[in-house]
Protein backbone atom coordinates (compact mmCIF):
# COMPACT_ATOMS: atom_id res chain seq x y z
CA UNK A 1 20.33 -109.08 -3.53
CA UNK A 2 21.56 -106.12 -1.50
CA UNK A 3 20.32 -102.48 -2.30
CA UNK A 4 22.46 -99.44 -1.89
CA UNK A 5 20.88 -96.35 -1.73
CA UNK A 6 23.40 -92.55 -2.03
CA UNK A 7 23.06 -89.61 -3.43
CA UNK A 8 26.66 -89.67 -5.26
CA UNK A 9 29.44 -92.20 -5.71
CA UNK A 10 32.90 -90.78 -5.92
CA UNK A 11 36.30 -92.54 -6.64
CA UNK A 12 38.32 -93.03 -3.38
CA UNK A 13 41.48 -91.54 -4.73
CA UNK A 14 42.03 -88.76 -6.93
CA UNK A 15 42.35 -88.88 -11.09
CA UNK A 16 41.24 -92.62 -10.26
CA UNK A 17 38.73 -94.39 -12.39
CA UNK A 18 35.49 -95.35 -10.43
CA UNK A 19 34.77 -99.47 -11.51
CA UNK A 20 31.22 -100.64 -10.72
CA UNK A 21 31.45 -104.69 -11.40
CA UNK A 22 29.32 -107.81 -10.67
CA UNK A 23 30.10 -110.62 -9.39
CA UNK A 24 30.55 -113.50 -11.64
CA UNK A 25 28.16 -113.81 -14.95
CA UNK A 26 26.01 -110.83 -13.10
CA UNK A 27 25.55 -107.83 -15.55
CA UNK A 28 25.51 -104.08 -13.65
CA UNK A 29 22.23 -102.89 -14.48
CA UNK A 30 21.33 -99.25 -14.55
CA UNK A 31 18.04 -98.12 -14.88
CA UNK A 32 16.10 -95.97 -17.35
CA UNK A 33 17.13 -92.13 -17.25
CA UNK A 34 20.76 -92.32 -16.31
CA UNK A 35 22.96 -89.00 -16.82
CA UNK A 36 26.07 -88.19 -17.86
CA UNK A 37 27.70 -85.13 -16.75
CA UNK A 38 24.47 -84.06 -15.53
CA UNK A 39 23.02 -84.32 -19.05
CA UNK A 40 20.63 -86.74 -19.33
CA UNK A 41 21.89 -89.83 -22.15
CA UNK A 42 25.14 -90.49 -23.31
CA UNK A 43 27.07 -87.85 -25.52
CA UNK A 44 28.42 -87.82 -28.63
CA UNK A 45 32.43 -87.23 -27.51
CA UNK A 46 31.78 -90.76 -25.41
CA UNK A 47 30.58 -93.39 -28.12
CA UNK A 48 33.91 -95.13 -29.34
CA UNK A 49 34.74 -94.90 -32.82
CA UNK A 50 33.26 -97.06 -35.15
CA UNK A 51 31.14 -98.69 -32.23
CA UNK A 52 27.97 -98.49 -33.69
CA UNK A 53 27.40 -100.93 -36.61
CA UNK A 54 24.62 -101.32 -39.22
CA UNK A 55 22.70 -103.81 -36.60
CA UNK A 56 22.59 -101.16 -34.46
CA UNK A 57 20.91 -98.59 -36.60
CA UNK A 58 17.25 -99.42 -36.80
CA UNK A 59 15.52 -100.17 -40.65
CA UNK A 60 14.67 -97.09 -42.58
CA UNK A 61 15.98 -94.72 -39.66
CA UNK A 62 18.30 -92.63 -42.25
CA UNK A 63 17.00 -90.18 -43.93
CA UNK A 64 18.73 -87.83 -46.53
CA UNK A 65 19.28 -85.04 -44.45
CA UNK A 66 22.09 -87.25 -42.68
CA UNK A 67 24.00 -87.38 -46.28
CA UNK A 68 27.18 -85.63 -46.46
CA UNK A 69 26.43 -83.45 -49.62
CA UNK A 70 28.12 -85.43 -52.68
CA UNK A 71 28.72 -88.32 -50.51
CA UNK A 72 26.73 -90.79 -52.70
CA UNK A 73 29.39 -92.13 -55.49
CA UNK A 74 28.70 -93.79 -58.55
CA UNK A 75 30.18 -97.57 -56.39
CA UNK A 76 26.91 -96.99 -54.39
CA UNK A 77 24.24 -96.71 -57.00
CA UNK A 78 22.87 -99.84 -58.40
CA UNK A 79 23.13 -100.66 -61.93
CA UNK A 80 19.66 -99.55 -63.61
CA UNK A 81 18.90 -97.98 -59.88
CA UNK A 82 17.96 -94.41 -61.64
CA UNK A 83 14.63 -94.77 -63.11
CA UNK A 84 13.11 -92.06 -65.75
CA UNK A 85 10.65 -91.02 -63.00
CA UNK A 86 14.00 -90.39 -60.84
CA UNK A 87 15.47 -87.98 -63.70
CA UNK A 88 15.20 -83.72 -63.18
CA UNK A 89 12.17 -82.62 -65.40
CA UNK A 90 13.54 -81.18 -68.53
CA UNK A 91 12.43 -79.60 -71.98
CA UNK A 92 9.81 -81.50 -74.31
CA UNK A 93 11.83 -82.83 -77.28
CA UNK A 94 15.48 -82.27 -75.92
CA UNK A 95 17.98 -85.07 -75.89
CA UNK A 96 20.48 -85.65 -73.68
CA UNK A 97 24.21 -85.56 -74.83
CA UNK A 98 27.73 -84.74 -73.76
CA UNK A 99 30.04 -82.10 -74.16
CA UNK A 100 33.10 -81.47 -74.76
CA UNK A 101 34.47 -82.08 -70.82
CA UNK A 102 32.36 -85.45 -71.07
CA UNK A 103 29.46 -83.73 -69.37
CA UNK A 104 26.23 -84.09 -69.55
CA UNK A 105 24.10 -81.63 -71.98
CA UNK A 106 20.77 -81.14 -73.23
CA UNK A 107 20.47 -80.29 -77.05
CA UNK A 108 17.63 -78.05 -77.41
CA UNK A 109 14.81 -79.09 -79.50
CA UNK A 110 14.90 -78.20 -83.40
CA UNK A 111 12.09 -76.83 -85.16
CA UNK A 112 10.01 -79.24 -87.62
CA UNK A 113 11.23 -81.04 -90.00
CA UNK A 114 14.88 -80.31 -88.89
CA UNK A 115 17.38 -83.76 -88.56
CA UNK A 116 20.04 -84.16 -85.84
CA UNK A 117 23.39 -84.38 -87.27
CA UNK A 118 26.87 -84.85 -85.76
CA UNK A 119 29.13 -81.54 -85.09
CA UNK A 120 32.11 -83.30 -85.23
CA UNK A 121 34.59 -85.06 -82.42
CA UNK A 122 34.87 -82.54 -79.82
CA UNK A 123 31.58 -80.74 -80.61
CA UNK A 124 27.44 -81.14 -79.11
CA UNK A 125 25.29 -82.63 -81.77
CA UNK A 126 22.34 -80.01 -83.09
CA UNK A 127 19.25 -80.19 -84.69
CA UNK A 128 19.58 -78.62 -88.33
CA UNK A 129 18.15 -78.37 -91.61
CA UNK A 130 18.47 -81.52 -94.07
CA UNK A 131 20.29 -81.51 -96.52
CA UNK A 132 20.06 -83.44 -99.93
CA UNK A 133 18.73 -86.81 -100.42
CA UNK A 134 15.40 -85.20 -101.41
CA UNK A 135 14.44 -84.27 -104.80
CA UNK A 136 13.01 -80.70 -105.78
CA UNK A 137 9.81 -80.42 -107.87
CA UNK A 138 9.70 -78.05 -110.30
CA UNK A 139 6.73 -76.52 -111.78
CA UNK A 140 4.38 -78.70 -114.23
CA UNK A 141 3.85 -77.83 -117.74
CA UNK A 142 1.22 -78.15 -119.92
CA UNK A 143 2.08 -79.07 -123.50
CA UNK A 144 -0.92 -78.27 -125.22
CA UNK A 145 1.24 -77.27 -128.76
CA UNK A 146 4.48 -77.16 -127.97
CA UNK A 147 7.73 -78.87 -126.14
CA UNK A 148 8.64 -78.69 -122.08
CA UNK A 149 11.47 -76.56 -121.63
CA UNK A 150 12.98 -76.37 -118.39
CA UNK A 151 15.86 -73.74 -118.31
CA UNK A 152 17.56 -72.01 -115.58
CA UNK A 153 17.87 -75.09 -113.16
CA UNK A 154 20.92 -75.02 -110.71
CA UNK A 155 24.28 -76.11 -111.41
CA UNK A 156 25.53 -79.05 -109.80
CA UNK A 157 22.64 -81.52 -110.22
CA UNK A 158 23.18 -84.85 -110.42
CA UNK A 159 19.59 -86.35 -110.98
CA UNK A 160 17.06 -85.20 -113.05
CA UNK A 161 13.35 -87.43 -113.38
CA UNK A 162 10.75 -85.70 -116.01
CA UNK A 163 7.82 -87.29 -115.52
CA UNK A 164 4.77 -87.47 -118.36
CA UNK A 165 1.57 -87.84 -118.42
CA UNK A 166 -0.12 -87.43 -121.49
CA UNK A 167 -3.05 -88.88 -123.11
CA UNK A 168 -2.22 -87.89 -126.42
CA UNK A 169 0.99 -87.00 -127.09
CA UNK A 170 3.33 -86.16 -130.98
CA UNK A 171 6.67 -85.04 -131.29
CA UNK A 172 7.15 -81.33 -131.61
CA UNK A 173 7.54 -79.94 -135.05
CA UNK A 174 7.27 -83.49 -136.63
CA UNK A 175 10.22 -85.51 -136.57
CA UNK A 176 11.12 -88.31 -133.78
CA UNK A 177 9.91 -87.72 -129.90
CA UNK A 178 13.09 -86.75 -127.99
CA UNK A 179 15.14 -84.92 -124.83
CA UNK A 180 17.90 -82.71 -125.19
CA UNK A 181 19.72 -81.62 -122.73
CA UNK A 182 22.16 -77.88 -122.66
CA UNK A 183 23.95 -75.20 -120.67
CA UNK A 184 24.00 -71.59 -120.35
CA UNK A 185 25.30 -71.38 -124.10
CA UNK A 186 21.79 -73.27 -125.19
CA UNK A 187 20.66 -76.51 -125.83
CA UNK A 188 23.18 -78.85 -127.75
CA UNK A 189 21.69 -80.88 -130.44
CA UNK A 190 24.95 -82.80 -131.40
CA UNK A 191 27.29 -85.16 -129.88
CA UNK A 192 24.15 -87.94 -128.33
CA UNK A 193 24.23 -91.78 -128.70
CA UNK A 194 21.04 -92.69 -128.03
CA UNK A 195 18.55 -95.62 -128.99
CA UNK A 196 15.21 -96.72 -128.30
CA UNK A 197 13.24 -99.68 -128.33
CA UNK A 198 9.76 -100.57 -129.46
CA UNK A 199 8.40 -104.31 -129.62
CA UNK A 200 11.31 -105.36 -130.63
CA UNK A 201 12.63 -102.70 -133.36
CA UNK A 202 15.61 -100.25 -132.21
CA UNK A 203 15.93 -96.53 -133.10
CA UNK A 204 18.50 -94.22 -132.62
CA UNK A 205 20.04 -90.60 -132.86
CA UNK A 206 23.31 -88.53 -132.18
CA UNK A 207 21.39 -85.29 -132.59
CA UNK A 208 19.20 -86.06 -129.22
CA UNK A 209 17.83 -88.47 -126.69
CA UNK A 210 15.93 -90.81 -128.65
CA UNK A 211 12.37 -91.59 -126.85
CA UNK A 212 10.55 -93.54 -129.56
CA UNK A 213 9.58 -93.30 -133.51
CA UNK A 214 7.82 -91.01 -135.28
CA UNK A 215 3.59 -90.75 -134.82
CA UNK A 216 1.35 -90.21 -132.42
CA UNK A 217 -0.15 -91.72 -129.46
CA UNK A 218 -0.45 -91.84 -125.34
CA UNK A 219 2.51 -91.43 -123.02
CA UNK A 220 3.01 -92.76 -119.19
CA UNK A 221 6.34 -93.08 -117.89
CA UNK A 222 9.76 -91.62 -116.96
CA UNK A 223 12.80 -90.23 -118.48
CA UNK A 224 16.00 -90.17 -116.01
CA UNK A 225 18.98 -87.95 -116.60
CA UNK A 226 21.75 -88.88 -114.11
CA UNK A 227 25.16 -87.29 -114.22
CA UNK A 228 27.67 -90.11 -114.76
CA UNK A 229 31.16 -87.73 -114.32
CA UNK A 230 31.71 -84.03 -115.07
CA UNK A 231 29.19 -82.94 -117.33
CA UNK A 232 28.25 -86.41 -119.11
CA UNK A 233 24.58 -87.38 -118.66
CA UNK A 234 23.48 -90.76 -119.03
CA UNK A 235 19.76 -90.88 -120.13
CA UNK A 236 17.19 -94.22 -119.56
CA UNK A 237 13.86 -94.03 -120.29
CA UNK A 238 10.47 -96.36 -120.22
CA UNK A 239 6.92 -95.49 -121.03
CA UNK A 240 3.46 -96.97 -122.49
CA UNK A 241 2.99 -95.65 -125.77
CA UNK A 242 -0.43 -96.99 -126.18
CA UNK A 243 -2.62 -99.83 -124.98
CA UNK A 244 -0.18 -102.01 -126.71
CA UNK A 245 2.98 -100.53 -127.16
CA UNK A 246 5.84 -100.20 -124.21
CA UNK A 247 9.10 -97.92 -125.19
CA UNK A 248 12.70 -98.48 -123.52
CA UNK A 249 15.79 -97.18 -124.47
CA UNK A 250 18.92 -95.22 -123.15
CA UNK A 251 22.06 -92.69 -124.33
CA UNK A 252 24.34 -91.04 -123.55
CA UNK A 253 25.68 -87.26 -123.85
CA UNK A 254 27.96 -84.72 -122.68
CA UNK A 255 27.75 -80.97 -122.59
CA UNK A 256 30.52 -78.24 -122.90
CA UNK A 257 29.88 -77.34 -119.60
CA UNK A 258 27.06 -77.46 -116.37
CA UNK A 259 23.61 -78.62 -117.37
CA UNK A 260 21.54 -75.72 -116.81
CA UNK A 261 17.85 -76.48 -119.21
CA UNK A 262 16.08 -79.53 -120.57
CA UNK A 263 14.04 -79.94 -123.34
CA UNK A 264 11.14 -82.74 -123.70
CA UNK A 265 10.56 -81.97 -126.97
CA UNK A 266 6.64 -83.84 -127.16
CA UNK A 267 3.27 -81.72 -126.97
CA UNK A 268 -0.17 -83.18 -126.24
CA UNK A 269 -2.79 -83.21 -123.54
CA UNK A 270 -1.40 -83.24 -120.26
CA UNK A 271 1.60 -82.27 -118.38
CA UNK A 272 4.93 -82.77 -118.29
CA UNK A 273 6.59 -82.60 -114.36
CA UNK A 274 10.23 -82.07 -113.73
CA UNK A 275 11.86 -83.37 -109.99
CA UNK A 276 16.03 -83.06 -109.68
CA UNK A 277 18.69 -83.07 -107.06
């Protein structure tokens, strides 16, 4: 192998390309630290297009700072590639939805007790205030000597539940046990069809809810008032009368106009609790 040994090599004729070859198979091999230009390295403007393939670029040599910003489209993420650890930080109890563009959106976090509910097509979902399904309790009332009345409840109920619990209990002002029902002109004591049943005799009135026959004796149980159309109330009922004794019955009634006051028209000791929606 021959060495040649110059300072510079130069093209014999001008604008002529300068071609160092070997001979055969033989490979031209330059050494380490080669310039171009008189900069050491190759530069930029003389790497072919598209000459350097993935094989070329060592493992894990990219970093992020060599992204175009925005480059990374959705083809190039992995399905189930963003993790919750991978998410931006956001506000305890918001919940991620989209707007009206199709853009993501945080809802910000009711208060508690508050439900989310739909805003309609078009429109972010909020947290809110319920709103029915639930019933309302009203205030107990003792019936030591006389009946429960429950006026001034709100117009457009559609379930009423009076609930009693009474160790002894007898009908107010003699007569049988009952449950009227009335509106803002007063409780109506006409117009029911009502019976009730106990061990195997039936009882009935038009003049009120019939809960049982005349005496006296213990009382556990339910009467339910629901609105069955406009301002006709259908009425069931079902309590222990004593140790022995287990009323049922049901009726039917309807007022001139909205049901505003109840009437559970037993006294004794304990309580008689309202609960409506």
């Amino acid at each position: 192998m021959s060495t040649l040994k110059v300072d510079a090599l130069s093209s014999k004729s001008t604008d002529t390309d300068l071609a160092i070859t070997a001979d055969g198979s033989g490979l031209v091999d330059i050494e380490t630290g080669f310039k171009v230009s008189g900069t050491a390295g190759v530069p930029t403007a003389d790497i072919r297009a598209d000459a350097i393939t993935g094989a070329k670029i060592a493992d894990d040599a990219i970093d992020s700072e060599h992204y175009v910003d925005g480059s990374i489209d959705e083809a190039h993420i992995a399905d189930d590639a963003v993790t919750l650890a991978k998410m931006a930080a956001g506000t305890d109890g918001n919940i991620i939805s989209y707007d009206a563009s199709g853009n993501p959106v945080a809802v910000a976090t009711g208060t508690d007790g508050q439900v989310l509910t739909s805003s309609g097509a078009g429109a972010v979902c909020a947290f809110e205030d319920a709103s029915g399904g639930g019933f309302t309790a009203g205030t107990p009332v003792t019936v030591a000597a006389s009946a429960a009345t429950f006026s001034s409840l709100p117009a457009g109920l559609n379930y009423i539940i009076l609930i009693a619990n009474l160790s002894s209990a007898a009908p107010a002002g003699g007569g049988m046990d009952q449950v009227q029902i009335g509106d803002a002109g007063g409780l109506e004591t006409s117009g029911y069809q009502s019976v009730s049943q106990q061990v195997g005799t039936f009882y009935s009135s038009t003049t009120f809810y019939d809960l049982n026959p005349q005496g006296n004796g213990l009382m556990y149980g339910a009467v339910h008032l629901l609105r069955a159309t406009g301002n006709t109330w259908v009425e069931h009922h079902s309590y222990m009368y004593s140790t022995s004794v287990h009323h049922v019955g049901a009726g039917v009634k309807t007022l001139s106009a909205e049901l505003t006051q109840v009437k559970f028209g037993l006294y004794g000791s304990g309580t008689i609790q309202i609960f409506y929606q």
